[in-house]
Protein backbone atom coordinates (compact mmCIF):
# COMPACT_ATOMS: atom_id res chain seq x y z
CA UNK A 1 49.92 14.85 -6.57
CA UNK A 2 49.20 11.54 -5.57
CA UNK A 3 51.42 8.45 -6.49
CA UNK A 4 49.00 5.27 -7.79
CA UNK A 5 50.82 2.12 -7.24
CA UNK A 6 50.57 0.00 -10.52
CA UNK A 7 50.78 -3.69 -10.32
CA UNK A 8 53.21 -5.41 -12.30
CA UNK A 9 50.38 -7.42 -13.71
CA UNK A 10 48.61 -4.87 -15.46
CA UNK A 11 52.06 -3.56 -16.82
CA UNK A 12 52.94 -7.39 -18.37
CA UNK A 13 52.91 -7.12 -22.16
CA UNK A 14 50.44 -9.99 -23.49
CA UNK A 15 52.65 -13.45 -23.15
CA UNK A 16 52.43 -15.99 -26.38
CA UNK A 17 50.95 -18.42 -23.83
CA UNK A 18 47.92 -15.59 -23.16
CA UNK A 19 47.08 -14.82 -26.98
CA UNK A 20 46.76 -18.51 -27.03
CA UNK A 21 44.37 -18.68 -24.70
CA UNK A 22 42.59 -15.47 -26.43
CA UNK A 23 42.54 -17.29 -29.61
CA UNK A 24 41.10 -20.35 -27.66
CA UNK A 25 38.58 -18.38 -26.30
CA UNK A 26 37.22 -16.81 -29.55
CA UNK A 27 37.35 -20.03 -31.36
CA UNK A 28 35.57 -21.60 -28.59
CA UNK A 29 32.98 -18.89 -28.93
CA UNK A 30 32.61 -18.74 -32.64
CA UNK A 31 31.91 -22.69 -32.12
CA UNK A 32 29.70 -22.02 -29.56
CA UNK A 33 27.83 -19.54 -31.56
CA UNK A 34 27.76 -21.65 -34.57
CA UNK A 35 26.16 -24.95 -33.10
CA UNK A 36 23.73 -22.92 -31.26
CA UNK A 37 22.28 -20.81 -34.89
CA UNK A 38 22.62 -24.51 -36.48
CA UNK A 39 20.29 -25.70 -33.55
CA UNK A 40 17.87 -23.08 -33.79
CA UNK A 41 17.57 -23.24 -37.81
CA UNK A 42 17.26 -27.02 -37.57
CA UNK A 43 14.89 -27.34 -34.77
CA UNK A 44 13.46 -23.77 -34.02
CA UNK A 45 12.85 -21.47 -36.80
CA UNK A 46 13.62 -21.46 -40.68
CA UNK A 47 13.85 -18.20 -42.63
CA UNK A 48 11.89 -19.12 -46.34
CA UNK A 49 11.69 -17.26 -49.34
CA UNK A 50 8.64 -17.94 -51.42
CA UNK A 51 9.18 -18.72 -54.92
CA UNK A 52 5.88 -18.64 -57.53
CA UNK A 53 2.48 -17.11 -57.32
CA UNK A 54 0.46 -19.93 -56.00
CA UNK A 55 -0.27 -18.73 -52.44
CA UNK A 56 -1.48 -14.99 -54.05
CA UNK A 57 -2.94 -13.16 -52.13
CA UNK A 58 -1.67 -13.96 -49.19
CA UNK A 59 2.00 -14.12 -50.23
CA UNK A 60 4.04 -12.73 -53.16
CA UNK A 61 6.35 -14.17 -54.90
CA UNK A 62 10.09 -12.98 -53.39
CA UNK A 63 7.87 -12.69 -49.25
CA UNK A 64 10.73 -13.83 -46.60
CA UNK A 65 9.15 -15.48 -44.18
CA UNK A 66 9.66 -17.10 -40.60
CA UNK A 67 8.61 -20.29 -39.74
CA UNK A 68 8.01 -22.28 -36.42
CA UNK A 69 8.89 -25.67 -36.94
CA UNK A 70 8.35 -26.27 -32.90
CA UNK A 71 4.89 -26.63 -34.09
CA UNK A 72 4.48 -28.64 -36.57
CA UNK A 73 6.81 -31.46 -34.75
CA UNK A 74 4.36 -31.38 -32.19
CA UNK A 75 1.38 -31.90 -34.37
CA UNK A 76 0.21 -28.22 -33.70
CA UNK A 77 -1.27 -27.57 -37.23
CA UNK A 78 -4.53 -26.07 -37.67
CA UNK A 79 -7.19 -25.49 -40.66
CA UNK A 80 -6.57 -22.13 -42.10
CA UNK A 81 -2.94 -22.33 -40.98
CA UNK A 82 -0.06 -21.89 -43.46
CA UNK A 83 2.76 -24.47 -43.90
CA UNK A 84 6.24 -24.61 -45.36
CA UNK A 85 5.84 -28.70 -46.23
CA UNK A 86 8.56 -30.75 -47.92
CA UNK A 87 6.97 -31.35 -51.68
CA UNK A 88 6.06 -35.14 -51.75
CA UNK A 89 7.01 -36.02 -55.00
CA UNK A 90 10.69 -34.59 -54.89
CA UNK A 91 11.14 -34.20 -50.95
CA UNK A 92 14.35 -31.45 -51.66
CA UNK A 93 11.65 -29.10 -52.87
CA UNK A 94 9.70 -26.90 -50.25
CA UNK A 95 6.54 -25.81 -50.85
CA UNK A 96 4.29 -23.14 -48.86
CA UNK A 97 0.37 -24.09 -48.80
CA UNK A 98 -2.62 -23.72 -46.84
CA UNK A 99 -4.15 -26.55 -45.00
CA UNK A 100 -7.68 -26.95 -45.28
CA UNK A 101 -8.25 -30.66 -44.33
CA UNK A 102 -7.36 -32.05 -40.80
CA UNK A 103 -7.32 -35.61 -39.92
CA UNK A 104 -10.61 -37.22 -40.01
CA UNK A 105 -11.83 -34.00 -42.16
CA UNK A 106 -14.15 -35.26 -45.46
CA UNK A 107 -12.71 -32.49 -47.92
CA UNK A 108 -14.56 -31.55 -51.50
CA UNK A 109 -15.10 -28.74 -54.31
CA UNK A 110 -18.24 -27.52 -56.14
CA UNK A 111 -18.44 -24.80 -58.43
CA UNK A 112 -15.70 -22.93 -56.92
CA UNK A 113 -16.31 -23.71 -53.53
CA UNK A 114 -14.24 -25.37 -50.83
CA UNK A 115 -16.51 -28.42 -48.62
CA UNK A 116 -15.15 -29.74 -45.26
CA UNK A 117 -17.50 -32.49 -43.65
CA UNK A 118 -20.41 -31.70 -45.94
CA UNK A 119 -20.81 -27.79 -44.83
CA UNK A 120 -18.91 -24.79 -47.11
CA UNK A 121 -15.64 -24.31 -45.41
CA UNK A 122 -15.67 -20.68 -43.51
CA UNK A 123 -12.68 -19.20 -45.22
CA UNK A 124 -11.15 -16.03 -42.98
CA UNK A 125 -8.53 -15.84 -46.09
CA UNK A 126 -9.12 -14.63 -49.62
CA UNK A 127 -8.19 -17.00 -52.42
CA UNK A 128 -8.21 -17.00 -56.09
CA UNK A 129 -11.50 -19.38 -56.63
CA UNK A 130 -10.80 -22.29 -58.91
CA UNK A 131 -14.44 -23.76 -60.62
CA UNK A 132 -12.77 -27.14 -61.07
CA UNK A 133 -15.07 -30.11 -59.27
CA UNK A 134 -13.41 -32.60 -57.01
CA UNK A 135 -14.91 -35.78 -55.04
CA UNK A 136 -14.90 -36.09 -51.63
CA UNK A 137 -11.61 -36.96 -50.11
CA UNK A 138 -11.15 -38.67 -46.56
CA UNK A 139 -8.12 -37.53 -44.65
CA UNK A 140 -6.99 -40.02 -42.74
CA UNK A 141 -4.94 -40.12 -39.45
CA UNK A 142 -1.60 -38.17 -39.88
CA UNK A 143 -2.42 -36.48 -43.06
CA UNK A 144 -3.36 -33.39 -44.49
CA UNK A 145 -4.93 -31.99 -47.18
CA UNK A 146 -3.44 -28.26 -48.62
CA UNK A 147 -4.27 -25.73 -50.81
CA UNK A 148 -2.49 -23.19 -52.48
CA UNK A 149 -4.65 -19.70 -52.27
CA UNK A 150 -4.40 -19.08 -55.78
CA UNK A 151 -6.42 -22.16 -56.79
CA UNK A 152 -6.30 -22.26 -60.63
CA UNK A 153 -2.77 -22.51 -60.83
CA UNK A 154 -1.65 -24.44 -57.87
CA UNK A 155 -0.12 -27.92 -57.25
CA UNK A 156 -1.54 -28.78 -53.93
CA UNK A 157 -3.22 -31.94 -52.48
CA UNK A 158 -5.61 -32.41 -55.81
CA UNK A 159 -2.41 -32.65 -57.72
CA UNK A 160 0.30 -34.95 -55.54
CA UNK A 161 -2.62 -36.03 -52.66
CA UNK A 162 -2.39 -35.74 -48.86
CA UNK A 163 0.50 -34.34 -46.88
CA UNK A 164 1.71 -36.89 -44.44
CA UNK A 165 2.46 -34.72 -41.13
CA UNK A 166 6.25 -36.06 -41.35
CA UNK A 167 6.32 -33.87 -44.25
CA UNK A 168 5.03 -30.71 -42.79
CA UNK A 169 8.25 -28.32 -41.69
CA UNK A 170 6.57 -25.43 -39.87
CA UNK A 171 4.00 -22.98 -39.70
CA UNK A 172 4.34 -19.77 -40.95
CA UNK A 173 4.33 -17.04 -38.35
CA UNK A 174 5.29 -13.70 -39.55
CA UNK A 175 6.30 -11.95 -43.13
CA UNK A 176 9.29 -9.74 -42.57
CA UNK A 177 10.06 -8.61 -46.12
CA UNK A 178 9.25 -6.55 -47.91
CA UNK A 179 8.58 -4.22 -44.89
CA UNK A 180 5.55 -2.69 -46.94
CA UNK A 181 4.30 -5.71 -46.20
CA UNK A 182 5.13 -7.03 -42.72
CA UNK A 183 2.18 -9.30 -41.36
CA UNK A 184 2.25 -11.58 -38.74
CA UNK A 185 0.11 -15.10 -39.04
């Protein structure tokens, strides 16, 4: 049999001055860890839970959902997309809409039917019609004009007007829950 030489190092029982340094280590870590999830919640992504029934069919009351708020602090928001936005009459409530007018956009309803710039908007979503009339809006620069897909009962830009963009939080990209119904957008 062979002798192994062990060094006295690996022999040393752990000193107070090294479980300090342990303990220094994994606080610096969890602090590490910590600033880094705040960073990515506040800047990155935002995990939302919709509450209601006024984006049916799309999304259910109870969906968890992950939005990009890279995006929308870029000015990245498109017609057809779907927003979490900070509500503008009580800015500690979010809500989740569809926008439908861009900047510049001339928005109206007839019978039922969404306008954008005089033509029938081309809607590659289903929505709850609502037959409610409503005059021609102008959006103007840094606004935007949402809708909820489940017209008839939704407070969206016919009820509390345009969405500045400072109030936009993200787009939504993906529905993770419930895993029936994982989509992404």
């Amino acid at each position: 049999m062979t002798d192994v030489a062990l060094s006295p190092v690996a022999l040393a029982p752990t000193t107070p001055r090294t479980g300090a340094r342990l303990r220094y280590r994994f606080l610096f870590d969890v602090g590490l860890g910590a600033a880094l999830m705040a960073a990515l919640h506040l800047f990155v992504l935002q995990i939302s839970i919709v509450k209601g029934h006024s984006m049916e069919p799309a999304l259910h009351d109870g969906d968890r959902l992950v939005v990009d708020r890279i995006s929308a602090n870029f000015g990245e928001v498109g017609r057809g997309d779907v927003v979490v936005l900070r509500y503008p009459r009580n800015i500690s409530v979010d809500f989740v809409k569809r926008v439908v007018g861009l900047p510049g956009d001339r928005i109206a309803m007839k019978s039922g039917l969404l306008y954008v710039n005089g033509d029938v908007a081309d809607a590659s979503f289903t929505c709850i019609e609502d037959r409610q009339d409503m005059a021609e809006v102008a959006v103007p620069l840094g606004a935007y004009f949402v809708l909820g897909d489940n017209r008839p009962i939704s407070c969206d830009s016919r009820e509390f007007g345009l969405v500045g963009q400072g109030l936009i939080k993200g787009r939504v990209r993906a529905r993770f829950w419930p895993l029936d119904r994982v989509a992404m957008f």
